[in-house]
N, C-alpha and C. Protein backbone atom coordinates (compact mmCIF):
# COMPACT_ATOMS: atom_id res chain seq x y z
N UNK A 1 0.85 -1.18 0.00
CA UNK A 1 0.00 0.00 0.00
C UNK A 1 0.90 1.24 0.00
N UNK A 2 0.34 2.15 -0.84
CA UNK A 2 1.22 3.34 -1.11
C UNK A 2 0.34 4.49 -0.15
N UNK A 3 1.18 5.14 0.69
CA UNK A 3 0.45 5.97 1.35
C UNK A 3 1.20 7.40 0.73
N UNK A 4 -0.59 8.51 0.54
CA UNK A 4 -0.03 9.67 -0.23
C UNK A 4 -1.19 10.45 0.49
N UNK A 5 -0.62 12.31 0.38
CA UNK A 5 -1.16 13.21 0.99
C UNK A 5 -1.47 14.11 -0.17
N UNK A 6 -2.52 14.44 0.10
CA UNK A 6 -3.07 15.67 -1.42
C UNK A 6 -3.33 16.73 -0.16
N UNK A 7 -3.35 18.06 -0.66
CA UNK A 7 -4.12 19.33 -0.18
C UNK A 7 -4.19 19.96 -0.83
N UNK A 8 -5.60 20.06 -0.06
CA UNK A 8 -6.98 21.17 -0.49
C UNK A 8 -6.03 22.34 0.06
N UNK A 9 -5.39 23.38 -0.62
CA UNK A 9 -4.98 24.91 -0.25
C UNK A 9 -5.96 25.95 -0.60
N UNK A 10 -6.85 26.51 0.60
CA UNK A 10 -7.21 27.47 -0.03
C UNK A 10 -6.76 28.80 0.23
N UNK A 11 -7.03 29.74 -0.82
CA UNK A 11 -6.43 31.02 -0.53
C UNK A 11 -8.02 32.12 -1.63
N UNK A 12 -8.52 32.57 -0.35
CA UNK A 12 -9.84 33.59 -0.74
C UNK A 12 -10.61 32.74 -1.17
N UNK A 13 -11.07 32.03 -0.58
CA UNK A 13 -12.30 31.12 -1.00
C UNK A 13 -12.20 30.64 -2.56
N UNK A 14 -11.23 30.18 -2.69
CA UNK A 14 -10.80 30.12 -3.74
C UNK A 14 -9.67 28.63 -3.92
N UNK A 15 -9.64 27.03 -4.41
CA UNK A 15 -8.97 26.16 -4.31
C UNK A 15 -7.81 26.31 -5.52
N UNK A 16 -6.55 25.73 -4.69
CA UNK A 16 -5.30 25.62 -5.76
C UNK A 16 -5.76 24.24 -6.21
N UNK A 17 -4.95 24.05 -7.59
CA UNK A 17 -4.83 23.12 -8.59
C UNK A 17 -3.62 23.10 -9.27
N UNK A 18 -2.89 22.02 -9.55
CA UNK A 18 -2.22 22.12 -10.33
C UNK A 18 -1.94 21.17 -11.65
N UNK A 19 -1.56 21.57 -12.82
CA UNK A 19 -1.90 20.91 -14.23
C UNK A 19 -0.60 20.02 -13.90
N UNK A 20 -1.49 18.10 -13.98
CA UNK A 20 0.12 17.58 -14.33
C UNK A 20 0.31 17.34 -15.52
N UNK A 21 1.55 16.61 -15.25
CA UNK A 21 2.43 16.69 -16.42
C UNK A 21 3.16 15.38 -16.69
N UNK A 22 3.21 14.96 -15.46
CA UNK A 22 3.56 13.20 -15.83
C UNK A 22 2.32 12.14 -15.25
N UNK A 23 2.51 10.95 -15.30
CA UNK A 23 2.12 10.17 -14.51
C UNK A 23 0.63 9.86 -15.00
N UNK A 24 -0.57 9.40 -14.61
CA UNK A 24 -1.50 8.71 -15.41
C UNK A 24 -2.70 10.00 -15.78
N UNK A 25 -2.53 10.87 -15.48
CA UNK A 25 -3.41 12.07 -15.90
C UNK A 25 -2.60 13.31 -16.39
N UNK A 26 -1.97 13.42 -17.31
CA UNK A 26 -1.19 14.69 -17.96
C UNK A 26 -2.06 15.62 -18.32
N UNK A 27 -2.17 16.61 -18.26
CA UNK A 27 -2.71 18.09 -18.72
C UNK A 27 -3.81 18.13 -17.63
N UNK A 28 -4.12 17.26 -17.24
CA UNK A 28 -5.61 17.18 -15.91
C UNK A 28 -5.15 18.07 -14.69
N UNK A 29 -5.82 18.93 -14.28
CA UNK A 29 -5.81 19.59 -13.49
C UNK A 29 -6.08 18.35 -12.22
N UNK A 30 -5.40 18.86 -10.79
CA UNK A 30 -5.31 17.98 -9.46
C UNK A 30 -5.39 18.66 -8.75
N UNK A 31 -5.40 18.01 -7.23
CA UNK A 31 -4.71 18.64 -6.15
C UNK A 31 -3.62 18.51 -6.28
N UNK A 32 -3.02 19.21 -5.30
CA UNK A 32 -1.58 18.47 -5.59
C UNK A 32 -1.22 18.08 -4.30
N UNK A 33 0.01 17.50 -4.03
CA UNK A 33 0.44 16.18 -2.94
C UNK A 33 1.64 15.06 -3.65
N UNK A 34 1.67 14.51 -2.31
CA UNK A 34 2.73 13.16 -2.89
C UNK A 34 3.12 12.51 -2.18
N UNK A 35 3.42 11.39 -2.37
CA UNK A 35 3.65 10.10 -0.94
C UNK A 35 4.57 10.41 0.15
N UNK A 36 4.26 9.71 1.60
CA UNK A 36 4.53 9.97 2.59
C UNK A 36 6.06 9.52 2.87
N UNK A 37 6.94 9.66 3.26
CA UNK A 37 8.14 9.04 3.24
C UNK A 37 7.74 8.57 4.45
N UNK A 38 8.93 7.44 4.39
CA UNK A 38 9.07 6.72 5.43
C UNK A 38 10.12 8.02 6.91
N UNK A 39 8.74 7.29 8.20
CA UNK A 39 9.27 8.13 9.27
C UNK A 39 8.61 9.33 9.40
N UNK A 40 8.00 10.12 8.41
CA UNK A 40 7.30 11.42 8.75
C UNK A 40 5.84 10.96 9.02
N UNK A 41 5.44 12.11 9.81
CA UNK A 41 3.90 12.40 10.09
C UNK A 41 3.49 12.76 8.83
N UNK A 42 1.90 12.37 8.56
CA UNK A 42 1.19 13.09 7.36
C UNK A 42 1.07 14.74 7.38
N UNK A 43 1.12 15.56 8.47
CA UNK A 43 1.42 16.96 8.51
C UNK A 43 2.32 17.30 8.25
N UNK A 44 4.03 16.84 8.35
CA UNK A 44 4.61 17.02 8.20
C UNK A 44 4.96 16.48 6.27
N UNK A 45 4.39 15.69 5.86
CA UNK A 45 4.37 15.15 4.19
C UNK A 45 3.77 16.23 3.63
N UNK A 46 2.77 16.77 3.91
CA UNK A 46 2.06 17.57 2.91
C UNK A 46 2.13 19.29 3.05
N UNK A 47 3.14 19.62 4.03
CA UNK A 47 3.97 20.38 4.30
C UNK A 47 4.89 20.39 3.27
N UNK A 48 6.06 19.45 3.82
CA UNK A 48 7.15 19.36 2.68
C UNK A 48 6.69 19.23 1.20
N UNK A 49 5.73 18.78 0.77
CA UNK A 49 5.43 18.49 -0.48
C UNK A 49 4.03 19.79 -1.46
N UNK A 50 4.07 20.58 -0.44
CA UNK A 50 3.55 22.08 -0.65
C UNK A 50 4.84 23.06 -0.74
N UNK A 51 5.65 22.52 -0.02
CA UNK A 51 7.01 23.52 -0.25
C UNK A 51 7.16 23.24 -1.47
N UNK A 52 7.61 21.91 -1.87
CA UNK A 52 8.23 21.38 -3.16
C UNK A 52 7.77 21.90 -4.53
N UNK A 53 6.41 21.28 -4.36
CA UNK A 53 5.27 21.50 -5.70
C UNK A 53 5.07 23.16 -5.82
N UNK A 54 4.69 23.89 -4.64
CA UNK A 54 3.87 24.97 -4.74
C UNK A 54 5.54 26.19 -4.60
N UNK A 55 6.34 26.52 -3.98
CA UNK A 55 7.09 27.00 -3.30
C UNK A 55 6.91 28.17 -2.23
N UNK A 56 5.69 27.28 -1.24
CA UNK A 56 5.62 28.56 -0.13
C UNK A 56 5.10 27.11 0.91
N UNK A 57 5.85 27.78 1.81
CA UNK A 57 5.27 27.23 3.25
C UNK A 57 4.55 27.42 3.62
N UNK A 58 4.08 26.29 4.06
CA UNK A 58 2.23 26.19 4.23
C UNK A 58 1.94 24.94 5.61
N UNK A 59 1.38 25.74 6.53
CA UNK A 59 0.83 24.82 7.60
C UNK A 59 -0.43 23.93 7.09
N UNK A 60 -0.01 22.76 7.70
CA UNK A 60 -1.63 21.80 8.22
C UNK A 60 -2.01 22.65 8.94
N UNK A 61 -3.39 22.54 8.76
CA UNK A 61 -4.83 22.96 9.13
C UNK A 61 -5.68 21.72 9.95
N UNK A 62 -6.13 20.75 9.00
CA UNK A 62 -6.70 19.53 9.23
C UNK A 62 -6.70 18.48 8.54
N UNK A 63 -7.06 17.36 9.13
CA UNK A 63 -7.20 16.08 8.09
C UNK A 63 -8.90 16.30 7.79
N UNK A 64 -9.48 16.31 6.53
CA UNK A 64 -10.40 16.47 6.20
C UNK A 64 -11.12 15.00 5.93
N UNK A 65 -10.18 13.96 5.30
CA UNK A 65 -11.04 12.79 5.24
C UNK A 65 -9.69 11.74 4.52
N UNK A 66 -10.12 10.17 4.29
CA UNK A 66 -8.72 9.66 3.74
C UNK A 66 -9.59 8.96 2.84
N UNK A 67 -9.36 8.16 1.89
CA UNK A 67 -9.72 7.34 0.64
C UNK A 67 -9.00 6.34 0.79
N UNK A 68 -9.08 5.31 0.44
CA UNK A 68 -8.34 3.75 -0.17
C UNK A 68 -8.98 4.11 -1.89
N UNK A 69 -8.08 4.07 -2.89
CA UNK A 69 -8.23 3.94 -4.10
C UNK A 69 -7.58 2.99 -4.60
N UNK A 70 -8.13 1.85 -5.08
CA UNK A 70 -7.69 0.49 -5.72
C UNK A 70 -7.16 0.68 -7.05
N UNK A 71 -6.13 0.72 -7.85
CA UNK A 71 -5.71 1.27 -9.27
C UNK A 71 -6.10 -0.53 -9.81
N UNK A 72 -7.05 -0.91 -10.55
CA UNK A 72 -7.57 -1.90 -11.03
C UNK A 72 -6.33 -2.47 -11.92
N UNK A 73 -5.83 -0.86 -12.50
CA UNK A 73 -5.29 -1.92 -14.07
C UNK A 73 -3.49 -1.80 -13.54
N UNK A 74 -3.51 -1.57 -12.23
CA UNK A 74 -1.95 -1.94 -11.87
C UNK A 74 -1.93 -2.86 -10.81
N UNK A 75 -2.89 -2.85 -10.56
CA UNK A 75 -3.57 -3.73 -9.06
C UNK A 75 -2.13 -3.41 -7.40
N UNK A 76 -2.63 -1.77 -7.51
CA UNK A 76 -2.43 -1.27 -6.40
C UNK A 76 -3.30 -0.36 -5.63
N UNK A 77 -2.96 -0.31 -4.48
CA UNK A 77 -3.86 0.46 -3.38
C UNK A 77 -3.36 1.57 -2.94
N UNK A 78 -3.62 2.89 -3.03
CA UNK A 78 -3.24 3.87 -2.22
C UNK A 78 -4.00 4.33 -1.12
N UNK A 79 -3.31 4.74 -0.39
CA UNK A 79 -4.22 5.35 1.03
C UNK A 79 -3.96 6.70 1.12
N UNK A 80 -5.13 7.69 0.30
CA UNK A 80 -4.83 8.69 0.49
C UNK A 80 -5.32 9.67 1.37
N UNK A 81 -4.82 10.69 2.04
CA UNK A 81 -5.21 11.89 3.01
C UNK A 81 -5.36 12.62 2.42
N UNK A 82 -6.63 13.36 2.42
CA UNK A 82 -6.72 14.96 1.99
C UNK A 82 -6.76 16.17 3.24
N UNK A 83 -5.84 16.80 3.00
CA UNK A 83 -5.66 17.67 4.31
C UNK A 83 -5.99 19.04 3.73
N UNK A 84 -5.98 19.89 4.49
CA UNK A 84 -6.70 21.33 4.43
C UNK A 84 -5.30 22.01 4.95
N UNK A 85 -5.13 23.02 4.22
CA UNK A 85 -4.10 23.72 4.40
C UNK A 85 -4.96 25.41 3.84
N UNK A 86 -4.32 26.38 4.49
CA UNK A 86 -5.06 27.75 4.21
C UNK A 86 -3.49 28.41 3.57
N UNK A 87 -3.37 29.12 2.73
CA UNK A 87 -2.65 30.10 2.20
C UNK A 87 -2.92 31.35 2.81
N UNK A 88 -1.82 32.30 2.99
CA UNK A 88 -1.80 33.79 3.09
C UNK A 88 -2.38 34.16 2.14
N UNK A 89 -3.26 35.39 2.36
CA UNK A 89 -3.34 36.15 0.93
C UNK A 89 -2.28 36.79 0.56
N UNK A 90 -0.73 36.94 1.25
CA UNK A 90 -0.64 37.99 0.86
C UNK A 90 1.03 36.98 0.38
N UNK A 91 0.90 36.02 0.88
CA UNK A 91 1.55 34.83 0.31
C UNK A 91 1.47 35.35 -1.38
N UNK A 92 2.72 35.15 -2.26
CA UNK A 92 2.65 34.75 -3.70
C UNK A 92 3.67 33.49 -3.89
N UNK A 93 2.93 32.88 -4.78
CA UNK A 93 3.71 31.66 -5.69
C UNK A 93 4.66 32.18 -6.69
N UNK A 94 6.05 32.03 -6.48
CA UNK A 94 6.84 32.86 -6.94
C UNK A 94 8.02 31.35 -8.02
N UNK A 95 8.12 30.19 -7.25
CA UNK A 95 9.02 28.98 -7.87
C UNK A 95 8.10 27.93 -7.76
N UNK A 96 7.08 27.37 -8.23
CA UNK A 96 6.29 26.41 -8.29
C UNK A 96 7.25 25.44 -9.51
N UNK A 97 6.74 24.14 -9.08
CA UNK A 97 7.10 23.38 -9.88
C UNK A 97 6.02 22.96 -11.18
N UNK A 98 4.92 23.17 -10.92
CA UNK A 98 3.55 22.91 -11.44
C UNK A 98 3.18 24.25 -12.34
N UNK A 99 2.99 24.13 -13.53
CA UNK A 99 1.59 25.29 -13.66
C UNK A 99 0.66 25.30 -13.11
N UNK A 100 -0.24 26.53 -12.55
CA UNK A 100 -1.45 26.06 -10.93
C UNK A 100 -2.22 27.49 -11.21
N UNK A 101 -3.19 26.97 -10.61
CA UNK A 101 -4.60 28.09 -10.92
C UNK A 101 -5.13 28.20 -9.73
N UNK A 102 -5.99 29.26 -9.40
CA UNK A 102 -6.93 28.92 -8.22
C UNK A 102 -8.53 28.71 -8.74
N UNK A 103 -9.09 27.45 -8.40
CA UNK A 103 -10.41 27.73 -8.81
C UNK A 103 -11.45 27.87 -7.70
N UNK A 104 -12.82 28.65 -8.56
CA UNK A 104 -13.87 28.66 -7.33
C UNK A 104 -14.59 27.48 -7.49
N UNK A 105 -15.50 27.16 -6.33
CA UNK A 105 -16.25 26.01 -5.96
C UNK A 105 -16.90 25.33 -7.37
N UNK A 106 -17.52 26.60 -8.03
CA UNK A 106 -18.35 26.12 -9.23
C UNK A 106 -17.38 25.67 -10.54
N UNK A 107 -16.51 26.26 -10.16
CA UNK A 107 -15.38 26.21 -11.53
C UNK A 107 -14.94 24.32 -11.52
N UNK A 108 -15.12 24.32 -10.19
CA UNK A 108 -14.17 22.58 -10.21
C UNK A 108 -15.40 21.92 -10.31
N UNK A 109 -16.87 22.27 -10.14
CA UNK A 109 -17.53 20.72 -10.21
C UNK A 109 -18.11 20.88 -11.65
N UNK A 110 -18.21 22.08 -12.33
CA UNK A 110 -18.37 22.47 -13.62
C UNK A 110 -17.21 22.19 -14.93
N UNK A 111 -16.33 21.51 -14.30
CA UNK A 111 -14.68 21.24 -14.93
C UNK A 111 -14.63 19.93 -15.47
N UNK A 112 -14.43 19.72 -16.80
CA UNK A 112 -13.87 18.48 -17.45
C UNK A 112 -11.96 18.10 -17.55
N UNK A 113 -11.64 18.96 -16.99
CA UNK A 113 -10.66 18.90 -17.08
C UNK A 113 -10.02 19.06 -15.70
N UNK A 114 -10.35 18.32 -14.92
CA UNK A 114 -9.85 18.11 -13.30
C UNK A 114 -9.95 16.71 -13.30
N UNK A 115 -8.73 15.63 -12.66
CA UNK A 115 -9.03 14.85 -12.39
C UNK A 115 -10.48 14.02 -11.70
N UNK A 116 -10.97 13.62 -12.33
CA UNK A 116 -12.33 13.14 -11.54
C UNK A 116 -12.33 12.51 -10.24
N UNK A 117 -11.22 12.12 -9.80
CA UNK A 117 -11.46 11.43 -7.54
C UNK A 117 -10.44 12.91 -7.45
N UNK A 118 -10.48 13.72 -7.82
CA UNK A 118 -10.18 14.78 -7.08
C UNK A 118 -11.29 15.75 -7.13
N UNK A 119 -11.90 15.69 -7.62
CA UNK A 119 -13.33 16.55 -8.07
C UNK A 119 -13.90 15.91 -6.70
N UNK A 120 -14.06 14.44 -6.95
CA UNK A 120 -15.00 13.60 -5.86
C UNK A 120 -14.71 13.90 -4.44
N UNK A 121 -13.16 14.14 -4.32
CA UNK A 121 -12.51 14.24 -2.65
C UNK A 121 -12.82 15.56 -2.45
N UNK A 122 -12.79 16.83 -2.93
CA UNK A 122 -13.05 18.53 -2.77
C UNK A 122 -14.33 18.40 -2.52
N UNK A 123 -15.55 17.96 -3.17
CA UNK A 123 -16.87 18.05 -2.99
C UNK A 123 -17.49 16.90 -2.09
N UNK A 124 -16.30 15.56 -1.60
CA UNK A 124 -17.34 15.02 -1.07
C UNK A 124 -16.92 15.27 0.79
N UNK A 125 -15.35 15.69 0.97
CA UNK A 125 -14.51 16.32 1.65
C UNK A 125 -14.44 17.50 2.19
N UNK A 126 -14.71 18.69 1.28
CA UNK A 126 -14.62 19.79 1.74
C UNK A 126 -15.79 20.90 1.45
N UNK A 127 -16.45 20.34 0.49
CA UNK A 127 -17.79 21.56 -0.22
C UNK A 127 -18.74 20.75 0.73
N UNK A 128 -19.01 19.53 0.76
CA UNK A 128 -20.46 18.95 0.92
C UNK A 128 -19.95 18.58 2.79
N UNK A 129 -18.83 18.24 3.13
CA UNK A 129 -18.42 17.89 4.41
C UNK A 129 -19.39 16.43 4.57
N UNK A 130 -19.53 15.45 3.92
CA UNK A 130 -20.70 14.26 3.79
C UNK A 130 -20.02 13.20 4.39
N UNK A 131 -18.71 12.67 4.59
CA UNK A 131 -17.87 11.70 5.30
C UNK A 131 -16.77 12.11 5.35
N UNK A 132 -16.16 11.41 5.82
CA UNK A 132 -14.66 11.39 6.22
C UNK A 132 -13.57 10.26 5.75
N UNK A 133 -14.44 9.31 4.83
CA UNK A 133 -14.05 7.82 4.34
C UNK A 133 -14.44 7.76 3.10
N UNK A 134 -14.24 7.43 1.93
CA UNK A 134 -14.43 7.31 0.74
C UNK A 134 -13.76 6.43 0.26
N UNK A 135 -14.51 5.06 -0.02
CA UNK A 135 -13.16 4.29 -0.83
C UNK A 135 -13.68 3.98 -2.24
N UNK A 136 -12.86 4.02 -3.38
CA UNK A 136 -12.95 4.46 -4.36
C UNK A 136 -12.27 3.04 -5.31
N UNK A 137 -12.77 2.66 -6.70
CA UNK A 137 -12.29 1.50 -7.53
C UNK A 137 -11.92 1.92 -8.16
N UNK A 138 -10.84 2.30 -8.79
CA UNK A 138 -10.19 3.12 -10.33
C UNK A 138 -9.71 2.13 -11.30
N UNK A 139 -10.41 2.16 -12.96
CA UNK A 139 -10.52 1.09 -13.59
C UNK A 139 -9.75 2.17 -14.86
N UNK A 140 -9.54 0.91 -15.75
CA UNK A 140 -8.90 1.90 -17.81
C UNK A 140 -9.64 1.13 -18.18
N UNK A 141 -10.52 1.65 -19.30
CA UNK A 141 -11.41 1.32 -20.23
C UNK A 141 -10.61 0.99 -21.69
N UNK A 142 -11.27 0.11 -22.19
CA UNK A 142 -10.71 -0.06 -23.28
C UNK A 142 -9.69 1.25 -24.20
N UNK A 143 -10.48 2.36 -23.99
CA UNK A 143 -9.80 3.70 -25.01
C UNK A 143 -8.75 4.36 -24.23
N UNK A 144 -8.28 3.74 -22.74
CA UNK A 144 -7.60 3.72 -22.18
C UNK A 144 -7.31 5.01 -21.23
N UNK A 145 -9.05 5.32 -20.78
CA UNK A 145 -9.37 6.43 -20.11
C UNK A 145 -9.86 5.71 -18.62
N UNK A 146 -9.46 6.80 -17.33
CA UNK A 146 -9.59 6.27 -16.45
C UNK A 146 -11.38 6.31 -15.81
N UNK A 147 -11.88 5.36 -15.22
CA UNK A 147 -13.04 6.23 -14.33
C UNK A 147 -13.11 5.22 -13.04
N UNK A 148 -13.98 6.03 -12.35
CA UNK A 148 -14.20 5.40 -11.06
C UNK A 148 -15.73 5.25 -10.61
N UNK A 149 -15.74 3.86 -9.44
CA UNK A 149 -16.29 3.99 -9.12
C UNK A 149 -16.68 3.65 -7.66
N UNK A 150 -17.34 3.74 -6.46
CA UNK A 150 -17.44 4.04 -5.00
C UNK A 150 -17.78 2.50 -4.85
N UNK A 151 -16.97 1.90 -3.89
CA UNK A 151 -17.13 0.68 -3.18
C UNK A 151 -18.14 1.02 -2.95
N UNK A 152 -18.92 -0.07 -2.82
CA UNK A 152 -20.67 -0.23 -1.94
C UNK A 152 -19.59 -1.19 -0.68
């Protein structure tokens, strides 16, 4: 099991995103985050990995909720945390590693172009506040597009 930390950053009611660029969703807008090393706290992972990605230091806030996502067509499990982190306003992103946007609430559930279990974790996590557990099946379809769908 791969354990990984995403955060929700907001700054003015307003969520960061960032466009990736490698890995199984390229050009898809995300949260952003990245696996926990061995030995650190999850506050302390998504800390360091907001420095990295974003280039500003950024406190945990909260753990908002965690996921198990099953990757079907690699047949692995991640255990992911979505944590809440708040930005300064007066904070700027000056060395990001990412191209990154801020979107509003309507912009991300109105978005084809956001990863879809990150759409699902912001709205089912942080807009709707509906659980704290979400476990999730992630499958590739023949045309070799991803989708998901919610353990019963």
């Amino acid at each position: 099991m791969v354990n990984v930390v995403i955060g929700i950053v907001i700054k003015e009611d307003k969520i960061l995103l960032i466009k990736r660029e490698r890995g199984d969703f390229p050009g898809l807008w995300a949260i952003p985050g990245g696996k926990v090393e061995e030995c650190e706290h999850l506050n302390e992972a998504i800390e360091r990995e907001m420095f990295e990605e974003i280039g500003i230091k950024m406190q945990f806030k909260e753990l908002l909720g965690f996921s198990t996502e099953i990757m079907h067509d690699k047949e692995k499990t991640s255990m992911l945390y979505i944590c809440l982190l708040e930005m300064n306003p007066a904070d700027k992103i000056t060395n990001p590693e990412f191209e990154y946007k801020f979107f509003s609430k309507d912009e991300i559930i109105n978005s084809n172009n956001i990863v879809k279990s990150d759409k699902l974790f912001i709205k089912t996590f942080y807009i709707d506040k509906s659980t704290t557990y979400l476990p999730l099946d992630c499958y590739k379809d023949d045309n070799g597009r991803y989708y998901w769908k919610q353990f019963d």
